[in-house]
N, C-alpha and C. Protein backbone atom coordinates (compact mmCIF):
# COMPACT_ATOMS: atom_id res chain seq x y z
N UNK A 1 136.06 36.87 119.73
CA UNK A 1 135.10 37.86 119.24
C UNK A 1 133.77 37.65 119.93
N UNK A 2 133.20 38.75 120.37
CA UNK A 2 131.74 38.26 120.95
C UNK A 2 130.82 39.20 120.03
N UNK A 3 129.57 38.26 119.98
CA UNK A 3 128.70 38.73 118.88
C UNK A 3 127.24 39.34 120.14
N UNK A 4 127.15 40.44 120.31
CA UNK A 4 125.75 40.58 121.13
C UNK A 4 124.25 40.68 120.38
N UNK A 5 123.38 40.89 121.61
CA UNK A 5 122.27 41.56 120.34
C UNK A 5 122.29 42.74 120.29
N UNK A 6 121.61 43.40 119.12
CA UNK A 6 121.39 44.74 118.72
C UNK A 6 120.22 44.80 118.35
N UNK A 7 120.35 46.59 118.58
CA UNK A 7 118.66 47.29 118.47
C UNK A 7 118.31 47.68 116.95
N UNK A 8 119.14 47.88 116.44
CA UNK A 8 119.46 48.62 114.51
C UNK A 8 119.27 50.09 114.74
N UNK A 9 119.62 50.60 116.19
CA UNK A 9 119.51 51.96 116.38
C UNK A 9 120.86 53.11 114.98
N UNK A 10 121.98 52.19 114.59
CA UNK A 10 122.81 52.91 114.28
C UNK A 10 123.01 52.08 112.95
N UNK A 11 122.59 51.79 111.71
CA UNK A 11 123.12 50.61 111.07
C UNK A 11 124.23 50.89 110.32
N UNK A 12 124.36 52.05 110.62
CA UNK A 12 125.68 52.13 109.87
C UNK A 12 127.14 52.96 110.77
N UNK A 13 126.86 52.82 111.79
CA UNK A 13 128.02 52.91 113.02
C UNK A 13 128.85 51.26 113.04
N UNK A 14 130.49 51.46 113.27
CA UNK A 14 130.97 50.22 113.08
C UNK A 14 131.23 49.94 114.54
N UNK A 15 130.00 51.04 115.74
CA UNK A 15 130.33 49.96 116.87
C UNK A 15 129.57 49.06 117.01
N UNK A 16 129.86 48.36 118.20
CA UNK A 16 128.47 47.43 118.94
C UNK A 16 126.98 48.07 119.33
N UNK A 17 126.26 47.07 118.83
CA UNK A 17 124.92 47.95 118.96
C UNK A 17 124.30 47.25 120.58
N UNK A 18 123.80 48.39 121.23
CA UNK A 18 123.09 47.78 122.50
C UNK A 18 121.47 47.64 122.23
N UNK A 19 121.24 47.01 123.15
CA UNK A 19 119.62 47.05 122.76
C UNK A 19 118.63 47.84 123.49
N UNK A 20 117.53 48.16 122.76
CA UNK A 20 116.70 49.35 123.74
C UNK A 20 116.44 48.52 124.77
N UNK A 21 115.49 49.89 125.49
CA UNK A 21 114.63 49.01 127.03
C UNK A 21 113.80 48.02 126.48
N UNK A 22 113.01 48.13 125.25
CA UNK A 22 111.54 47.46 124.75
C UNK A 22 112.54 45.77 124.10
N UNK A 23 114.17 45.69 124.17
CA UNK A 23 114.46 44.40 123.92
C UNK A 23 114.19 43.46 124.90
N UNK A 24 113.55 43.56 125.59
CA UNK A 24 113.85 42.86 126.83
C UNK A 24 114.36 41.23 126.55
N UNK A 25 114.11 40.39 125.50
CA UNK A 25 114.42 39.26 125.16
C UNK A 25 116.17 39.42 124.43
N UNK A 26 116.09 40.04 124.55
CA UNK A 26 117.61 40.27 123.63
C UNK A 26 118.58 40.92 124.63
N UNK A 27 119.11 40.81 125.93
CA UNK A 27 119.97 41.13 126.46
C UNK A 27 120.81 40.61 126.94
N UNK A 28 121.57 39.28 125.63
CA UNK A 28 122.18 38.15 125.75
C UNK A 28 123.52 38.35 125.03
N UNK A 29 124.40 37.74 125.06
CA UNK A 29 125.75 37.96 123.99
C UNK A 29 126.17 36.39 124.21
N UNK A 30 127.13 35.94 123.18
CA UNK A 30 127.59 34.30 123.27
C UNK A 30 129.13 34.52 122.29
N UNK A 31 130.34 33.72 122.65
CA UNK A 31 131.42 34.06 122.05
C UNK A 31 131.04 33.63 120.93
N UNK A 32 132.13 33.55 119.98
CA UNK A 32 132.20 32.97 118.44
C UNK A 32 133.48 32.44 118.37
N UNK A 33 133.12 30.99 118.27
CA UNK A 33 134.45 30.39 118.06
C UNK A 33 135.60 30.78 116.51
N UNK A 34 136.49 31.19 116.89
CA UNK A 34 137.60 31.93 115.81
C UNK A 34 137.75 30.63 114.71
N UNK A 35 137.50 29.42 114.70
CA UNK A 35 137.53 28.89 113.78
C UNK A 35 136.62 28.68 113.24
N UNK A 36 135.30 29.05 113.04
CA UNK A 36 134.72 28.85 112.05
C UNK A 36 134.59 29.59 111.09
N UNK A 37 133.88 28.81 109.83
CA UNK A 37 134.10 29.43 108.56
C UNK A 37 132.86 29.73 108.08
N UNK A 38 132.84 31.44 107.97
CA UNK A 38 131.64 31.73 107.82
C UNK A 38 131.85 32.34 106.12
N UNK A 39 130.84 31.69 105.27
CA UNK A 39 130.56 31.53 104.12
C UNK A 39 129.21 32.37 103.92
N UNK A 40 128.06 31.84 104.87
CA UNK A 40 126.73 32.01 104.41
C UNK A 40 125.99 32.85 105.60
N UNK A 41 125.10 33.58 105.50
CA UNK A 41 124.32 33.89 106.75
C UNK A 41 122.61 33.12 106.43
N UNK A 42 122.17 32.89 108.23
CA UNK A 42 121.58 32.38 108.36
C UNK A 42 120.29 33.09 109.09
N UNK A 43 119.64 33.03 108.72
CA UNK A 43 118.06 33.58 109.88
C UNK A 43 117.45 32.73 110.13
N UNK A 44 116.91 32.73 111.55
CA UNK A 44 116.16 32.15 112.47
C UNK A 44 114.82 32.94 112.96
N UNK A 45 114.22 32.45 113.63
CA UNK A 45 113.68 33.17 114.33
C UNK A 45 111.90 32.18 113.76
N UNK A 46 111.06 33.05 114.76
CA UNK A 46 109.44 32.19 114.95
C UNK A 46 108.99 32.81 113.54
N UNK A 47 108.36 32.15 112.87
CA UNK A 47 107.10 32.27 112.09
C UNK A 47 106.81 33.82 111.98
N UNK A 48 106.63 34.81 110.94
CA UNK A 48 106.60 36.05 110.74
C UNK A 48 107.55 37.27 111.76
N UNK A 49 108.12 36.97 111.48
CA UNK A 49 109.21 37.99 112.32
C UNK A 49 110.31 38.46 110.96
N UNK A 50 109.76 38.11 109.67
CA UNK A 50 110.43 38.64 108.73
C UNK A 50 111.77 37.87 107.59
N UNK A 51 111.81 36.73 108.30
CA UNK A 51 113.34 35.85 107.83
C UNK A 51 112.94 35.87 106.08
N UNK A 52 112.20 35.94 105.59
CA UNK A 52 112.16 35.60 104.40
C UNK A 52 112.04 36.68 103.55
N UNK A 53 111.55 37.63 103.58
CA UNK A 53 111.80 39.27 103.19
C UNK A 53 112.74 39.76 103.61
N UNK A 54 113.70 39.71 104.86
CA UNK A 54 114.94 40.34 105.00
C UNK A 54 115.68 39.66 104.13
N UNK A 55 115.36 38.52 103.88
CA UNK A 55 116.69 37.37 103.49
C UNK A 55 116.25 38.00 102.07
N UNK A 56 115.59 38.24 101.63
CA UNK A 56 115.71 38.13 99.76
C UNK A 56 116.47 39.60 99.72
N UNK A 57 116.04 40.47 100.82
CA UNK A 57 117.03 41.89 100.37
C UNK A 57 118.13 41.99 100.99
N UNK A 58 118.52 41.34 101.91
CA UNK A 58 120.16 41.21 102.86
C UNK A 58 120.82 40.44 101.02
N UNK A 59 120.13 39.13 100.57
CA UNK A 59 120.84 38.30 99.42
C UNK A 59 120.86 39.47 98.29
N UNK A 60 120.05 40.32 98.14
CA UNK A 60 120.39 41.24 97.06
C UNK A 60 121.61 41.90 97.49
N UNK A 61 121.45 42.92 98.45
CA UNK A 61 123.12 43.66 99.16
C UNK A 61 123.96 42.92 98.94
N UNK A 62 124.05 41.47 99.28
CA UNK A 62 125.48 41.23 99.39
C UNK A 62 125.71 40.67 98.37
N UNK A 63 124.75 40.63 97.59
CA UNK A 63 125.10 39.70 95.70
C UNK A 63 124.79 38.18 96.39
N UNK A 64 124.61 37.69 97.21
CA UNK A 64 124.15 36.29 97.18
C UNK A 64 123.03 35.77 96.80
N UNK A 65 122.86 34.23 96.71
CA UNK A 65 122.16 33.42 96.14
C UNK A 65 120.67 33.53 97.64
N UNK A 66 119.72 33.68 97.47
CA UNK A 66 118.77 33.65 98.44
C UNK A 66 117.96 32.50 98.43
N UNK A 67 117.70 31.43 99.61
CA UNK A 67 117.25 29.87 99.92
C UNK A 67 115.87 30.25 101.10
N UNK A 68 114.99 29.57 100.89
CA UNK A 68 114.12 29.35 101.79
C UNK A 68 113.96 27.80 102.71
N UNK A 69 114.64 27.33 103.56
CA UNK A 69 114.59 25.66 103.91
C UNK A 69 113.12 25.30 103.60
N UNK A 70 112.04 25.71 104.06
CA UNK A 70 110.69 25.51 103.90
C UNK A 70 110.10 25.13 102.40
N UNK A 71 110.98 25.93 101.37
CA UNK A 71 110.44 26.11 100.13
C UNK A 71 111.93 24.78 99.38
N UNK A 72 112.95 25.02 99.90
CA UNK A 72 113.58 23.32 99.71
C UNK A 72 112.81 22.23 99.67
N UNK A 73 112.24 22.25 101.12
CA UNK A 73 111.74 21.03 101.51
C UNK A 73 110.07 21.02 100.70
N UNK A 74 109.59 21.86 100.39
CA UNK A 74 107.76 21.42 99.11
C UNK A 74 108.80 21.19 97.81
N UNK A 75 110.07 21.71 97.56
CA UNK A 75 110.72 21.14 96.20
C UNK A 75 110.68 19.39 96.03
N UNK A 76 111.81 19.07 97.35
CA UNK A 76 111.90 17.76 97.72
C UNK A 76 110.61 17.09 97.57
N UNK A 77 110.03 17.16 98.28
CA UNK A 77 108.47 16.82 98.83
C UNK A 77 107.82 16.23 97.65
N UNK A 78 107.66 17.92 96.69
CA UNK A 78 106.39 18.02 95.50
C UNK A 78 105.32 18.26 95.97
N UNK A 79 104.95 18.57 97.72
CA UNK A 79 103.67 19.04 97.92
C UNK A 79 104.50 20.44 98.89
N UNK A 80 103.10 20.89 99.62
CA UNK A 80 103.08 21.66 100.22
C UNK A 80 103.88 22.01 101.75
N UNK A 81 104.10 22.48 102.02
CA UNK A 81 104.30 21.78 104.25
C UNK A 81 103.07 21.87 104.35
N UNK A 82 101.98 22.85 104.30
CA UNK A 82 100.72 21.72 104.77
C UNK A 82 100.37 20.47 104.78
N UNK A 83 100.07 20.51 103.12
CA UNK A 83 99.83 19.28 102.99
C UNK A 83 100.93 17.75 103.69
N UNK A 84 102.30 18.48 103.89
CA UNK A 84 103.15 17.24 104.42
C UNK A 84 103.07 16.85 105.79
N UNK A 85 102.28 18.21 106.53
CA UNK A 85 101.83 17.72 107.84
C UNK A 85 100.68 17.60 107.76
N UNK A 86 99.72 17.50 106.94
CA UNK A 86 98.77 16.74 106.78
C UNK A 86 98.55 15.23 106.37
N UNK A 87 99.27 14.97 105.07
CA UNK A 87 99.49 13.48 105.26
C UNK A 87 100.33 12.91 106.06
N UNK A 88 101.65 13.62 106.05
CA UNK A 88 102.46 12.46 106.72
C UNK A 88 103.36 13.17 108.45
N UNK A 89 102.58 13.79 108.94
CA UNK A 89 102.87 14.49 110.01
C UNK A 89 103.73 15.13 110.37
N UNK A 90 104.23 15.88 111.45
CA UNK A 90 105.30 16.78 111.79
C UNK A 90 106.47 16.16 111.81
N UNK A 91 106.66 14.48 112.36
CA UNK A 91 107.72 13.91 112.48
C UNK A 91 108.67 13.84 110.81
N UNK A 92 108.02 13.55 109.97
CA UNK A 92 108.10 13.45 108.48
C UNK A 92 109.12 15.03 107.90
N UNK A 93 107.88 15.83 108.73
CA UNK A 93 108.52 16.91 108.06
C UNK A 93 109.78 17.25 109.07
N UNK A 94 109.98 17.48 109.98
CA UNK A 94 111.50 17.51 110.73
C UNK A 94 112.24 16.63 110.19
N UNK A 95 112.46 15.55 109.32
CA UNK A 95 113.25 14.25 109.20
C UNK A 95 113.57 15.06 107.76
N UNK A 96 112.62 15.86 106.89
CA UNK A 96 113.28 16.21 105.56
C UNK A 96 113.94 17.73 105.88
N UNK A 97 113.75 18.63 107.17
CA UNK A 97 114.54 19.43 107.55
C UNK A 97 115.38 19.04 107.93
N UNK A 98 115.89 18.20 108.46
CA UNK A 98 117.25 18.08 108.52
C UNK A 98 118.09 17.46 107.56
N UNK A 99 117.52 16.55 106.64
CA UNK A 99 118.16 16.52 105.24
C UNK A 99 118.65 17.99 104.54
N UNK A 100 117.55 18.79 104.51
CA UNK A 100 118.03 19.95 104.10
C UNK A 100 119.01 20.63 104.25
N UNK A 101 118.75 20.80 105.88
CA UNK A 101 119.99 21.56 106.55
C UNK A 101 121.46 20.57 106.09
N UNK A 102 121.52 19.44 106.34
CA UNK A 102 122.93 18.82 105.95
C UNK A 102 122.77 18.94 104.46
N UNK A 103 122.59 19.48 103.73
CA UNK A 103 123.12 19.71 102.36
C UNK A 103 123.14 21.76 102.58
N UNK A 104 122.90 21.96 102.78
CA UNK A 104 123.59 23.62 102.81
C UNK A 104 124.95 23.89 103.62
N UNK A 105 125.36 22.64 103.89
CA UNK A 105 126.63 22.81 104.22
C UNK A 105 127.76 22.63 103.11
N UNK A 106 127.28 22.26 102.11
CA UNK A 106 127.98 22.77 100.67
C UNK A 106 127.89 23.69 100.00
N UNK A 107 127.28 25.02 100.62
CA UNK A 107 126.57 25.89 99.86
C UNK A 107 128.28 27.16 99.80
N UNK A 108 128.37 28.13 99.26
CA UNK A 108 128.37 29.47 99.39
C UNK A 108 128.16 30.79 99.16
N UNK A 109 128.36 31.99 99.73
CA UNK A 109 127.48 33.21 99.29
C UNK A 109 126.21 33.40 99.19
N UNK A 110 125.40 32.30 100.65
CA UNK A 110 124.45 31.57 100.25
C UNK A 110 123.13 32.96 101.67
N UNK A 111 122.02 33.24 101.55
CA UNK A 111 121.14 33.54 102.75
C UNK A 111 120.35 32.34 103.03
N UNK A 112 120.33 32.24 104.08
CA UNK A 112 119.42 30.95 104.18
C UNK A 112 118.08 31.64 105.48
N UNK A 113 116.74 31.37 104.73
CA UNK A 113 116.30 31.60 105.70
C UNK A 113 115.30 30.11 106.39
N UNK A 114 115.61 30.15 107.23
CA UNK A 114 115.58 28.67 107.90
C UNK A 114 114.13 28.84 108.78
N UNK A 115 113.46 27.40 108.76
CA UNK A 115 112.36 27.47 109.23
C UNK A 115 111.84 27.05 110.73
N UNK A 116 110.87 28.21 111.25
CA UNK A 116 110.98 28.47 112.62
C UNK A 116 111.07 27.26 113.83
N UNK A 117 110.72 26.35 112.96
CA UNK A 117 111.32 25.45 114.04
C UNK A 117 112.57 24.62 114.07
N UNK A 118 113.16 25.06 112.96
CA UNK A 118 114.41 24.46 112.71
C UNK A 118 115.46 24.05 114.07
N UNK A 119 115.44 25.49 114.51
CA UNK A 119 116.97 25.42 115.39
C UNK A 119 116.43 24.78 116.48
N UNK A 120 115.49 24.21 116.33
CA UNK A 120 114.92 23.60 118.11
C UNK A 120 115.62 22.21 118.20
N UNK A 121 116.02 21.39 116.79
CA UNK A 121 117.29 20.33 116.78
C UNK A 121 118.06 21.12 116.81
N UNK A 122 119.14 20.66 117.98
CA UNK A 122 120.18 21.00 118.25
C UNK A 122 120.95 21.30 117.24
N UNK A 123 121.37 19.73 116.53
CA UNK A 123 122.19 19.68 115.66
C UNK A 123 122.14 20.54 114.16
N UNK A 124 120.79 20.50 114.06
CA UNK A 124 120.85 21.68 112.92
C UNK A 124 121.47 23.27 113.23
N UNK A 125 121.07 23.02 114.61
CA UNK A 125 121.95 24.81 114.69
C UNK A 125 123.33 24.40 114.32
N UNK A 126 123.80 23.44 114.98
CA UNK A 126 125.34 23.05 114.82
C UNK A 126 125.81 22.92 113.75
N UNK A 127 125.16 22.12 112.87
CA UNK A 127 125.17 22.40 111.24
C UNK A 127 125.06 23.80 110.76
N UNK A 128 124.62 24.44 110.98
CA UNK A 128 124.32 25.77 110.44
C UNK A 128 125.42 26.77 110.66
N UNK A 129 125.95 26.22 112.16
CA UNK A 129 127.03 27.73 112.76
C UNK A 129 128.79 27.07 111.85
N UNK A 130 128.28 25.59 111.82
CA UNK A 130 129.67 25.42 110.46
C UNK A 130 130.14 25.97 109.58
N UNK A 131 128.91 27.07 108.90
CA UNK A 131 129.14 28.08 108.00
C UNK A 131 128.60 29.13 107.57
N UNK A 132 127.60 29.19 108.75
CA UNK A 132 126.89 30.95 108.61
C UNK A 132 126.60 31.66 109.79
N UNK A 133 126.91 32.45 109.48
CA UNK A 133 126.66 33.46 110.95
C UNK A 133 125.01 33.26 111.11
N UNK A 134 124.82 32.77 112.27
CA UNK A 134 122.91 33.12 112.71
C UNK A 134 122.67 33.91 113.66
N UNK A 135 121.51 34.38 112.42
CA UNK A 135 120.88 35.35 113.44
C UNK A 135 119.54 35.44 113.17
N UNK A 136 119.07 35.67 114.75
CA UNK A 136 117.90 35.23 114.94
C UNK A 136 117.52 36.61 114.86
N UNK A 137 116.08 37.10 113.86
CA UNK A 137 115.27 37.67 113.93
C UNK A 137 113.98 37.67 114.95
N UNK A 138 113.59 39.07 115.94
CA UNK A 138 112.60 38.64 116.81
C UNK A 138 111.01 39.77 117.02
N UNK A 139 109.89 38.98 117.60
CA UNK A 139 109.25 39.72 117.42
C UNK A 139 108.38 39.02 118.44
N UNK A 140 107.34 40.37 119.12
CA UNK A 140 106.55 39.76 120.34
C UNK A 140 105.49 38.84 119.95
N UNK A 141 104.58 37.87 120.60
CA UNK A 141 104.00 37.39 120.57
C UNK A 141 102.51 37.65 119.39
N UNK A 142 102.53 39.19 120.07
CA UNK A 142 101.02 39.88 119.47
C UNK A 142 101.59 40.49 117.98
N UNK A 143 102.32 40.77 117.75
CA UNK A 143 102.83 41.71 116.69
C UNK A 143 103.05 40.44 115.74
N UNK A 144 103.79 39.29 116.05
CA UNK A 144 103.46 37.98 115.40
C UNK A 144 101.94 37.67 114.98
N UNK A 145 101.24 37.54 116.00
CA UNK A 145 99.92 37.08 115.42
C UNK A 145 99.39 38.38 114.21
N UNK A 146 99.80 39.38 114.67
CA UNK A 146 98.96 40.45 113.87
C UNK A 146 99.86 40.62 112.63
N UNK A 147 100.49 39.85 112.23
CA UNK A 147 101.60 39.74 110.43
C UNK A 147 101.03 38.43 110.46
N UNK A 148 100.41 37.16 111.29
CA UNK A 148 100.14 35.85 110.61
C UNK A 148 98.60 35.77 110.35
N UNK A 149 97.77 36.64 111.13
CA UNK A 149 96.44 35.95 111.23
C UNK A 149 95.95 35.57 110.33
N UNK A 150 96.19 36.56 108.87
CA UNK A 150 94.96 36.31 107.60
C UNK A 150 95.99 35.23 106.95
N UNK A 151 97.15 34.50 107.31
CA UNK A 151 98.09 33.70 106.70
C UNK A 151 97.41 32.34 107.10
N UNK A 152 97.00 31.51 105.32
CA UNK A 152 96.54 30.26 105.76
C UNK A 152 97.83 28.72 105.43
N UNK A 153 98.82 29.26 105.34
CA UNK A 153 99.86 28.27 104.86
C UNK A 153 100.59 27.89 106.38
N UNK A 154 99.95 28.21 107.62
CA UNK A 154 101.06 28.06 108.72
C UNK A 154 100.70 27.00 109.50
N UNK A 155 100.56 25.39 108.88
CA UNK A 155 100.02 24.51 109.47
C UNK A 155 99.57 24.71 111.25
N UNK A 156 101.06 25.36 111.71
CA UNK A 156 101.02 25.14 113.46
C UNK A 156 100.37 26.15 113.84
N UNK A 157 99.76 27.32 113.20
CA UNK A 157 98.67 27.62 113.84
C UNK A 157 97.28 27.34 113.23
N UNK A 158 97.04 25.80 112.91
CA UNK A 158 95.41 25.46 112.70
C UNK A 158 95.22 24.61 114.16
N UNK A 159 94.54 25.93 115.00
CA UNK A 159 94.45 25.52 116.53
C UNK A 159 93.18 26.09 116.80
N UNK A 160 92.97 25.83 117.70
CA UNK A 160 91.59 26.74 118.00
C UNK A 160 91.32 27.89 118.67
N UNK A 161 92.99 27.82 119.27
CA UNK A 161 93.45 29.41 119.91
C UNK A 161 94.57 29.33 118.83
N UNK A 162 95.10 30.40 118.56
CA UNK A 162 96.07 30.31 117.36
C UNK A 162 96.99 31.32 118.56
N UNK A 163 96.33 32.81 118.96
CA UNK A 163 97.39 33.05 119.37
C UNK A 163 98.06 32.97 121.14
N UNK A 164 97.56 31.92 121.35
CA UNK A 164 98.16 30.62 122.46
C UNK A 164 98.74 29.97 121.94
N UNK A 165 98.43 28.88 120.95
CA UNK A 165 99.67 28.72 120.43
C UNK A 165 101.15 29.27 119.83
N UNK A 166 100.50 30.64 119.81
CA UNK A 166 101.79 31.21 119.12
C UNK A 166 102.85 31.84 120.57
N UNK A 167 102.27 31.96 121.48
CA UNK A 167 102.81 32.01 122.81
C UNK A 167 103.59 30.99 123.32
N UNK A 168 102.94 30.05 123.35
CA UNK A 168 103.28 28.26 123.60
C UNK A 168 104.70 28.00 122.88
N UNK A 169 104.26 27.96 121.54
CA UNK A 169 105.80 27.81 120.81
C UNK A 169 106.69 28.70 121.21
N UNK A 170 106.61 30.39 121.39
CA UNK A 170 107.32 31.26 121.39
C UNK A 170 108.16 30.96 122.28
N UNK A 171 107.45 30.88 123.40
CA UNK A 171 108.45 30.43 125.19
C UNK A 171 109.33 29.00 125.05
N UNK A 172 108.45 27.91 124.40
CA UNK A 172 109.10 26.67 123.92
C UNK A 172 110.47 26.74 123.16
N UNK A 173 110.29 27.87 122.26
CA UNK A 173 111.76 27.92 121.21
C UNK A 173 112.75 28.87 121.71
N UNK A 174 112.38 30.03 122.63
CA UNK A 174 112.89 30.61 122.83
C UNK A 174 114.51 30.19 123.63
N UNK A 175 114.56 29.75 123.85
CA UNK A 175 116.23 28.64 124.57
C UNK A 175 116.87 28.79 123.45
N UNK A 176 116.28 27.71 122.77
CA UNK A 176 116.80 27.62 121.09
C UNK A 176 117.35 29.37 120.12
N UNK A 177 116.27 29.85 120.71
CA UNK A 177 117.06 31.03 119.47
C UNK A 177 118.27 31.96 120.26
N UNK A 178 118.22 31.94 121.22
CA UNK A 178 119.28 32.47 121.78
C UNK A 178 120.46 32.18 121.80
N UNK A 179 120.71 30.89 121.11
CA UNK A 179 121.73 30.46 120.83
C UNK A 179 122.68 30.92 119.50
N UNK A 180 121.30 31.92 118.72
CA UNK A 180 122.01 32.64 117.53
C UNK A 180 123.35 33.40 117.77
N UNK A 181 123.57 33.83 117.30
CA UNK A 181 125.09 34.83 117.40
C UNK A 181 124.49 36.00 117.74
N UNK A 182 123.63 36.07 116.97
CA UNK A 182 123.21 38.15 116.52
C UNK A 182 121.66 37.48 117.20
N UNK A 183 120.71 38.45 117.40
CA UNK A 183 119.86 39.14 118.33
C UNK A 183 118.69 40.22 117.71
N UNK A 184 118.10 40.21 117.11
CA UNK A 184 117.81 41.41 116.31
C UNK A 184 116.55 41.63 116.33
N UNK A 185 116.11 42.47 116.86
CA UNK A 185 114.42 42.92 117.41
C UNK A 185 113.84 43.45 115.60
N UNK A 186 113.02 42.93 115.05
CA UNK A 186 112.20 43.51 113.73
C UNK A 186 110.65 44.26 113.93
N UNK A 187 110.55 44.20 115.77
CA UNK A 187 108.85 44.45 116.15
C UNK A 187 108.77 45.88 115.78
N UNK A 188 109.38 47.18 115.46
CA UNK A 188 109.62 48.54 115.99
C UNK A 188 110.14 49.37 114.80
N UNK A 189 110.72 48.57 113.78
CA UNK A 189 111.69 49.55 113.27
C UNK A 189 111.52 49.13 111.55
N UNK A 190 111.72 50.58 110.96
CA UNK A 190 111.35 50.07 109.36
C UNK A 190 112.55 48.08 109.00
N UNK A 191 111.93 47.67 108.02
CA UNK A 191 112.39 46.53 107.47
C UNK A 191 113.60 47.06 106.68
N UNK A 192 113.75 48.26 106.42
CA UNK A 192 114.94 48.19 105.40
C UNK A 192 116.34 48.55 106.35
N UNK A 193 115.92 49.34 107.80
CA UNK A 193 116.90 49.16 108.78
C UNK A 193 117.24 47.99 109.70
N UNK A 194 115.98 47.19 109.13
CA UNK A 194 116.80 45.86 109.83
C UNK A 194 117.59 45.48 108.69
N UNK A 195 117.27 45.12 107.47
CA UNK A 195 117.71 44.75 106.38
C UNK A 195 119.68 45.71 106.85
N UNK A 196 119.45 46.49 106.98
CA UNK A 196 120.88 46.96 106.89
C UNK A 196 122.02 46.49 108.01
N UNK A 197 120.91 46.38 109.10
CA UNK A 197 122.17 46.03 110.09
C UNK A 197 122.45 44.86 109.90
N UNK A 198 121.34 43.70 109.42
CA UNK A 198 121.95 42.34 109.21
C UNK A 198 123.10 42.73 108.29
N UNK A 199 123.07 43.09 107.24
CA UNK A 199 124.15 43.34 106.36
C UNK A 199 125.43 43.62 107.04
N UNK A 200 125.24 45.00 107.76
CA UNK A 200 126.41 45.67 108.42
C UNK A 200 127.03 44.72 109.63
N UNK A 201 126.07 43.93 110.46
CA UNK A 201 126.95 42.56 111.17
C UNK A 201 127.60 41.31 110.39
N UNK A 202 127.08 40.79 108.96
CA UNK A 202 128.12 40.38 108.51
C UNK A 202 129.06 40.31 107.83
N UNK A 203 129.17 41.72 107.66
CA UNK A 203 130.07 42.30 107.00
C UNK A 203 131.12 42.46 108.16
N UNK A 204 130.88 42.98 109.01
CA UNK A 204 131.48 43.00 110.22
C UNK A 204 132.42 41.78 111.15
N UNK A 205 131.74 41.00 110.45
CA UNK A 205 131.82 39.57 111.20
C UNK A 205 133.04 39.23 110.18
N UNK A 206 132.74 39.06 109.25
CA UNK A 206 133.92 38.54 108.43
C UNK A 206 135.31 39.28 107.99
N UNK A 207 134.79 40.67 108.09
CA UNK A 207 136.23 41.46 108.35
C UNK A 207 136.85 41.48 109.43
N UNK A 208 136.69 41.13 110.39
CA UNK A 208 137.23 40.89 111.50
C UNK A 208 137.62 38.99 111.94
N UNK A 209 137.25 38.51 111.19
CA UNK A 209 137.48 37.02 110.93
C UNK A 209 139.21 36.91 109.59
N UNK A 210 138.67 38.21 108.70
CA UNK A 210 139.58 38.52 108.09
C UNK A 210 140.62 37.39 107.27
């Protein structure tokens, strides 16, 4: 089975979706190994590109349970992710993301929306594709800054250029998210048609896994 990216031009056509001209980052496809067991879906993707508002209404559609890794890990914690990369630095906080991630591998019927720097360990993607389809949600650089700027909870941009850094990371992770299954541009198009095609690819995905 090959999973490409898509534009959400059709979300309710049961073909393959291609991507517009304006995807230009999304003109990738990667097989799907026939044995895995997909239980849960997963979102990826940088810092405001939507993973956490699609995920609470993709988890309503499909009747699942809706997870934030970010909001796991201030449970664990008892503080903030600021505050955890404030006292005890970034290394700290990657060491309790990946605790996280290895316990949602018991999960099912589960959305997970996973935090933007998650998939940059390898192994957490690898953990993740054990039992959910991922897909990376995407969005340009500027259209990012202009959904984060007035946002003061995003430790990695307290910079003094914020949106250089948000460039910096973007190109940095970008390897990493391409490794999702699905592909899915959110810069262009209402939220409730992205909301649908995520739905309609894993629905797709698993009837044909069957």
């Amino acid at each position: 089975m090959m999973i490409r990216a898509v534009s959400c031009k059709q979300a309710n056509s049961s073909q393959r979706y291609k991507p517009r001209a304006n995807d230009r980052a999304m003109g990738y496809s990667i097989g799907m190994d026939a044995a895995r067991d997909i239980r849960n879906l997963a979102l990826t993707g940088f810092m405001g590109t939507g993973k956490s508002t699609v995920g609470r209404q993709v988890a309503r559609e499909l009747g699942f349970e809706f997870v934030d890794t970010d909001n796991l890990i201030e449970k664990l914690a008892g503080v903030s992710i600021t505050e955890i990369f404030d006292q005890s630095g970034e290394a700290i906080f990657r060491k309790m993301e990946r605790d996280v991630v290895a316990q949602l591998v018991h999960r099912d019927d589960t959305v997970i929306a996973a935090g933007g720097g998650l998939v940059v360990a390898p192994a957490n993607l690898e953990s993740l594709k054990t039992h959910a389809l991922v897909v990376c949600l995407w969005a340009s650089p500027e259209a990012i800054w202009q959904r984060c700027r007035t946002q003061t909870h995003r430790p990695l941009l307290h910079d003094p250029d914020p949106q250089a850094r948000i460039r910096e990371l973007l190109a940095r992770r970008e390897p990493h998210y391409r490794q999702a299954d699905i592909i899915m541009s959110t810069e262009i198009r209402p939220q409730r048609e992205v909301v649908q095609q995520v739905v309609h690819q894993f629905r797709e995905t698993k009837a044909a896994k069957g």
